[in-house]
C-alpha atoms as a PDB file:
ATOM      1  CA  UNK A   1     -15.334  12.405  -4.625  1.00  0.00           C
ATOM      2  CA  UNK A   2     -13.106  11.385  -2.039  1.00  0.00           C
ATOM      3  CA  UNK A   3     -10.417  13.482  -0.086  1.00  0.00           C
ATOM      4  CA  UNK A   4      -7.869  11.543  -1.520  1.00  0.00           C
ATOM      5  CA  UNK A   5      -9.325  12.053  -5.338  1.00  0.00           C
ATOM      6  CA  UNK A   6      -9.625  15.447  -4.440  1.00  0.00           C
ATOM      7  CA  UNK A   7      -6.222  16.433  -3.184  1.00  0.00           C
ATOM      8  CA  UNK A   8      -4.415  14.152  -5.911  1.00  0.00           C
ATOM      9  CA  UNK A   9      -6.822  15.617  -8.901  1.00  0.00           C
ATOM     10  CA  UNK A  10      -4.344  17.089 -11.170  1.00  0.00           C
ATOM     11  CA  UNK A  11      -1.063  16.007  -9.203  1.00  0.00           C
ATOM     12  CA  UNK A  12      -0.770  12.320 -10.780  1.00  0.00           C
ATOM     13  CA  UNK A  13       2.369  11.788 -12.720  1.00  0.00           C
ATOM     14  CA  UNK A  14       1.371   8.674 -13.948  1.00  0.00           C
ATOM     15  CA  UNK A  15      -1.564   5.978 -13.630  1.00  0.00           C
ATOM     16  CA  UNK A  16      -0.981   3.594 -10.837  1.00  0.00           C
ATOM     17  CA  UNK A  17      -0.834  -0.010 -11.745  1.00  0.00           C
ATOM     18  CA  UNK A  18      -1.071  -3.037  -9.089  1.00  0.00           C
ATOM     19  CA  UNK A  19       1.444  -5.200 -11.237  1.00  0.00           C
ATOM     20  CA  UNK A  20       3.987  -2.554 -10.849  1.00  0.00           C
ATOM     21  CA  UNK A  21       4.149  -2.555  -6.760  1.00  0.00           C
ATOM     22  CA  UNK A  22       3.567  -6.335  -6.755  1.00  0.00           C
ATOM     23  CA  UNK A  23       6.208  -6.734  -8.928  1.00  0.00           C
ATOM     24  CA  UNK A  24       8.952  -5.252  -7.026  1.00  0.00           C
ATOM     25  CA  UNK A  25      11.465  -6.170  -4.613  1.00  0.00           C
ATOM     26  CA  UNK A  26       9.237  -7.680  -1.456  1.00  0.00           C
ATOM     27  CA  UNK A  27      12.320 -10.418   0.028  1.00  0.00           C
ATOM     28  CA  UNK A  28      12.832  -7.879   2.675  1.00  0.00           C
ATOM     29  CA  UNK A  29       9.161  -7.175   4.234  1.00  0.00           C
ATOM     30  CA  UNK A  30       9.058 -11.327   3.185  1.00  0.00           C
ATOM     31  CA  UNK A  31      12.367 -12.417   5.289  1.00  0.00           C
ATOM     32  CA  UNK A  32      11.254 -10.189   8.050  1.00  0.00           C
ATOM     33  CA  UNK A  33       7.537 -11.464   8.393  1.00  0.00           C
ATOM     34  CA  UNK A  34       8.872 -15.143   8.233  1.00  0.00           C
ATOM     35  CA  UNK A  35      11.733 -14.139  11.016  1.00  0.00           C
ATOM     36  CA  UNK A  36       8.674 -12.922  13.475  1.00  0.00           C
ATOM     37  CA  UNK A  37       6.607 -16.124  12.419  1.00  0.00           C
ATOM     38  CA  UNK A  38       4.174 -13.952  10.149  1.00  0.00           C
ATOM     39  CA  UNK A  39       2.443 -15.352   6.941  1.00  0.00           C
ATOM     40  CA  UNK A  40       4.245 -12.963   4.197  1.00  0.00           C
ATOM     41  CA  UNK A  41       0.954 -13.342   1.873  1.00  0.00           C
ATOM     42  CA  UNK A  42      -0.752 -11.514   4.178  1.00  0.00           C
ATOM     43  CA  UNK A  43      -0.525  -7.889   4.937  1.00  0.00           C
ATOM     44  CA  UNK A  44      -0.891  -7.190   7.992  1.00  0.00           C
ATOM     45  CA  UNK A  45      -2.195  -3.120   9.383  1.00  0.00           C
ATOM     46  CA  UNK A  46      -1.410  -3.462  12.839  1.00  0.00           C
ATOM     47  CA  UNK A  47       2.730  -3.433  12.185  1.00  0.00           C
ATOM     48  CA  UNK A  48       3.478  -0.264  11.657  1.00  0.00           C
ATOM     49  CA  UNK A  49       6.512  -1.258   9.365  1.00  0.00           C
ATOM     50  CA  UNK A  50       4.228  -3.012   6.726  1.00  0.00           C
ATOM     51  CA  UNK A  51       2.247  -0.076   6.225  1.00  0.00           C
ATOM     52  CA  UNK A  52       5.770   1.959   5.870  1.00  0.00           C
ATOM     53  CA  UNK A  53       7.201  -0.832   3.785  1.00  0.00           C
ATOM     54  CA  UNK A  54       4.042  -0.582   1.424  1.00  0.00           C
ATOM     55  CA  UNK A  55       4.179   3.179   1.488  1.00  0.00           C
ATOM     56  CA  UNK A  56       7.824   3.462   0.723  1.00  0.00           C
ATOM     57  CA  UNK A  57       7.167   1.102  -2.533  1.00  0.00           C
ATOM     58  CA  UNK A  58       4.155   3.499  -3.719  1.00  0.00           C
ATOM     59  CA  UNK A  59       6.332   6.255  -3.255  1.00  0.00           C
ATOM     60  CA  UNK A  60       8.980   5.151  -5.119  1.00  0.00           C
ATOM     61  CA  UNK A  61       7.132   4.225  -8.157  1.00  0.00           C
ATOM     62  CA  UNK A  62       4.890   6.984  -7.970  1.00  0.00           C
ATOM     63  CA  UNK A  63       6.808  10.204  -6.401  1.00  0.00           C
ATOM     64  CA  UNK A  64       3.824  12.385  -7.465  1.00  0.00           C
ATOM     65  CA  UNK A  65       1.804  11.146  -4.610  1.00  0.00           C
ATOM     66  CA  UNK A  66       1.665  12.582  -1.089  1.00  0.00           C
ATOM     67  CA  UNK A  67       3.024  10.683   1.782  1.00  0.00           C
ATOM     68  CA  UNK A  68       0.556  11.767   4.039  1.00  0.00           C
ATOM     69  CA  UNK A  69      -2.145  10.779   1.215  1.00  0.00           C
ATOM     70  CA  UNK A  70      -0.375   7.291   1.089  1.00  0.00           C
ATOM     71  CA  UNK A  71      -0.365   7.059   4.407  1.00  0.00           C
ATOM     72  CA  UNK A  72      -3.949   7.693   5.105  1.00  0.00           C
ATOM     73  CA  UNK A  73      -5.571   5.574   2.005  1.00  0.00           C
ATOM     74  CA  UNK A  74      -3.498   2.902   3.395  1.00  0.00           C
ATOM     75  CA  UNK A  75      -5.111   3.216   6.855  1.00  0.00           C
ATOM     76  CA  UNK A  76      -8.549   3.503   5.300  1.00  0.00           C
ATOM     77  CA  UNK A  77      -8.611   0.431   3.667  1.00  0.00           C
ATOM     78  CA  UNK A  78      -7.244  -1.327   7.030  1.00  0.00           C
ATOM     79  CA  UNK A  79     -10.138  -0.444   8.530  1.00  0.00           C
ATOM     80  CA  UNK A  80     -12.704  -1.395   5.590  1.00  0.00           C
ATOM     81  CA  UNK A  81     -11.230  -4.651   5.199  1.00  0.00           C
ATOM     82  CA  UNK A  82     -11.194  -7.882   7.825  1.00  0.00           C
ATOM     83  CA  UNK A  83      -8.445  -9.240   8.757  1.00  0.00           C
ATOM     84  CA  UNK A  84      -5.962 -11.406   7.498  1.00  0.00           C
ATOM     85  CA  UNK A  85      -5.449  -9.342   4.364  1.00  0.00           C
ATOM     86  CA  UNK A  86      -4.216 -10.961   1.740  1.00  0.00           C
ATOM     87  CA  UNK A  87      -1.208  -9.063   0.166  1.00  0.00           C
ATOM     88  CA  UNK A  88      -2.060  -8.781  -2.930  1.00  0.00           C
ATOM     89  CA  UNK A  89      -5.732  -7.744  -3.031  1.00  0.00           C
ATOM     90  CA  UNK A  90      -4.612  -6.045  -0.483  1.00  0.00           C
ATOM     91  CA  UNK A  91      -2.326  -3.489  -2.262  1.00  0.00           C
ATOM     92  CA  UNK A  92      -4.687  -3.700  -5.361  1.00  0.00           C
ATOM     93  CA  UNK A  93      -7.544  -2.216  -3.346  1.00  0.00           C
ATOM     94  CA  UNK A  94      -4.887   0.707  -1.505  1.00  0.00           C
ATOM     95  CA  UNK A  95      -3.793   1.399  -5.362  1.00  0.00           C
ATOM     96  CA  UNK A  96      -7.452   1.747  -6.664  1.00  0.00           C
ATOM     97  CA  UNK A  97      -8.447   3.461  -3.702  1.00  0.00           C
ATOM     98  CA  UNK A  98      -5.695   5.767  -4.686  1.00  0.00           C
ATOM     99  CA  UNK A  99      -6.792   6.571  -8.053  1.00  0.00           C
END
């Protein structure tokens, strides 16, 4: 077991799903990665506001999880995946790692 299983064991409101964060509202983090010449299908670890965008929409769907938690699983995965990251594998693998 993981840190992150371990400090969220028990504290889950509800069961994550990818399709839920993909879903939402992403023409903001999309207008501003095509204003700075970015590709907006890819995610990209290095900007500091992606990772907060991304966090922000976990958060908001799932207020039972940690910030800090977020924050960290997010980073984790940055560094276990190569780069370009493809959005949405990308959050799928943050939102299993999460589980």
């Amino acid at each position: 077991m993981n840190i992150s299983s371990f400090l969220l064991k028990g504290f889950k409101k509800e069961s994550i799903s990818n399709e839920t964060i993909l879903a939402d509202d992403w023409t903001v983090y999309d207008y501003r990665k095509k204003k700075w010449g970015g590709n907006p299908v890819n995610f990209n670890c290095r900007e500091s506001w992606e990772i907060d965008y991304l966090l922000k929409l976990v958060q908001n769907k799932f207020p039972g999880y940690n910030e800090e938690i977020i924050r960290g699983t997010i980073k984790d995965c940055c560094k276990a995946t190569a780069c370009p990251h493809p959005r949405e594998s990308f959050v799928e693998y943050v939102l299993t790692k999460l589980e």
